[in-house]
Every structure is written in C-alpha cells, then in structure tokens.
Protein backbone atom coordinates (compact mmCIF):
# COMPACT_ATOMS: atom_id res chain seq x y z
CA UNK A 1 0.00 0.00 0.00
CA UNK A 2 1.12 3.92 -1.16
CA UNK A 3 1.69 5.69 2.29
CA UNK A 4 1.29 9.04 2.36
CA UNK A 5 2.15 12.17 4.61
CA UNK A 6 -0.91 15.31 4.42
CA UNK A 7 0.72 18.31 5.03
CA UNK A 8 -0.83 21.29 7.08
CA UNK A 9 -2.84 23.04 4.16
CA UNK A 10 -4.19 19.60 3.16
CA UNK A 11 -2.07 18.77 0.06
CA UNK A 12 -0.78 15.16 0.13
CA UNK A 13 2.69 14.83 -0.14
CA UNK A 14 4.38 11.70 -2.46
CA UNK A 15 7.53 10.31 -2.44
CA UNK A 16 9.15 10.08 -5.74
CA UNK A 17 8.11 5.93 -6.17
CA UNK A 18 4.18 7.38 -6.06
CA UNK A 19 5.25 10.18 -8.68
CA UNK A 20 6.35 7.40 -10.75
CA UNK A 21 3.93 4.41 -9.97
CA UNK A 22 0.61 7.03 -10.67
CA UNK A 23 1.91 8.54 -13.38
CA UNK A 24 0.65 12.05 -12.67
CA UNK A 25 2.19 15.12 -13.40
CA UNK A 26 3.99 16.27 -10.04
CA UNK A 27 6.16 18.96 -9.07
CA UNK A 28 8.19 19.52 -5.66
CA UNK A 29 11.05 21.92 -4.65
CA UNK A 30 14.93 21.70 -3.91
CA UNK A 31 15.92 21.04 -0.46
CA UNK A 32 18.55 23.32 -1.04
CA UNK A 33 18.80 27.25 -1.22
CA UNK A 34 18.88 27.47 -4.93
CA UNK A 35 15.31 27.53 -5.67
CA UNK A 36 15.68 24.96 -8.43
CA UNK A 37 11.78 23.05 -9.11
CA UNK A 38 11.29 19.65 -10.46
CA UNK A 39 8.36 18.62 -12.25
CA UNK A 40 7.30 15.40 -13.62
CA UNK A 41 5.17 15.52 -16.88
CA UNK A 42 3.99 11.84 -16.26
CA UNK A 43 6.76 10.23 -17.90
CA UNK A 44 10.02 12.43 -18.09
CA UNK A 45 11.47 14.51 -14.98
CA UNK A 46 12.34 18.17 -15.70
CA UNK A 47 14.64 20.53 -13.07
CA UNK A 48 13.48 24.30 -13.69
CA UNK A 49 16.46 26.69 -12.12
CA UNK A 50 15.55 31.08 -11.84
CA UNK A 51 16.53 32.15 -15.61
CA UNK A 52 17.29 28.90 -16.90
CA UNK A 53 15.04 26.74 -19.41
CA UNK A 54 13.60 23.76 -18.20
CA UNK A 55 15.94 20.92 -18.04
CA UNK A 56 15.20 17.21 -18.57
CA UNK A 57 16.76 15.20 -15.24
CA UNK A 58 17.57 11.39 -14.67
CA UNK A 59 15.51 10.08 -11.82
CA UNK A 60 18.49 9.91 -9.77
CA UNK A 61 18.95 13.71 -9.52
CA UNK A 62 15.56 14.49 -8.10
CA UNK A 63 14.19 14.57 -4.47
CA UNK A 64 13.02 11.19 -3.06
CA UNK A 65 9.89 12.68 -1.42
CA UNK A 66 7.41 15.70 -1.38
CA UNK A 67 5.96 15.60 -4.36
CA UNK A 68 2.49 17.00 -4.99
CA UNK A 69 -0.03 16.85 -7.80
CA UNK A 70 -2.19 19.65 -8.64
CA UNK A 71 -5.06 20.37 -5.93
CA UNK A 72 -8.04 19.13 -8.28
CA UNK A 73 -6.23 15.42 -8.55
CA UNK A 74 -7.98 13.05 -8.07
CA UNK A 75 -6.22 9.63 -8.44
CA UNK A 76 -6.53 7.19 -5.46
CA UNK A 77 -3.98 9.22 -3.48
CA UNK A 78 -5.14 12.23 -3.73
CA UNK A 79 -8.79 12.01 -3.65
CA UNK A 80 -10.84 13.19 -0.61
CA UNK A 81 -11.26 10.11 1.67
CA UNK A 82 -14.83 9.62 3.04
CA UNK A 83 -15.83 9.28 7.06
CA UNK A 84 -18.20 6.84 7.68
CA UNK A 85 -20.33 7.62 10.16
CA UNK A 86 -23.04 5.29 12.17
C-alpha cells in the first residue's frame, strides 16, 4: 500500500516511487537554497532553475519525497477520503 504524509494546508505529499507508480504530473522543490523546481510531466522529470530553461533530469537527480499533484487530482492518493459515520 502507497503511504502518504498530508501536510498542514491539506495537500498530500508523495515520495518520488508514487510520482512514478501514478503517473501524474507532479512537481516539488529543492531542499537546497537554490530555488531549483522539479516537475514530472507523467513520464520524463524536468529541473526548472531562476533564468534557466527547463531541463530534462535522470531520476536519480531528483528529491526522493514531497511531491504534490495539482489540488483538483484526483487519483486514489489524492482524492478526498470519506468518514463513515453510524
């Protein structure tokens, strides 16, 4: 089973094997200063540095977790989960 981690404003947050396995477009930031973006399209990864064009990255290069797809997602991860209630 796909764990997840919901983050305080409610957006779910992926690691990079979700990204892959749902095949969603996905973006997440550096963990480092530089401001550099990735962003996957659903099948290639892309690093996006201030001024510079978008670059296509090797898996390898991009952060292994908190990833997010866009708020109106709704694959099984993302999608509101229902209470049930008696």
């Amino acid at each position: 089973m796909l764990t997840t981690e919901e983050r305080f404003d409610g957006a779910v947050e992926l690691t990079l094997e979700q990204v892959v396995t749902l095949r969603r477009p996905a973006w997440t930031s550096s963990e480092q200063q530089d401001d550099t973006e990735f962003y996957f399209d659903g099948v290639h990864f892309w690093r996006q540095r201030p001024g510079w064009l978008h670059q296509l990255t090797p898996p390898s290069e991009v952060p292994a977790d908190g990833w997010l797809h866009s708020g109106e997602c709704s694959c099984a991860v993302c999608r509101p989960r229902t209470r049930l209630t008696a």
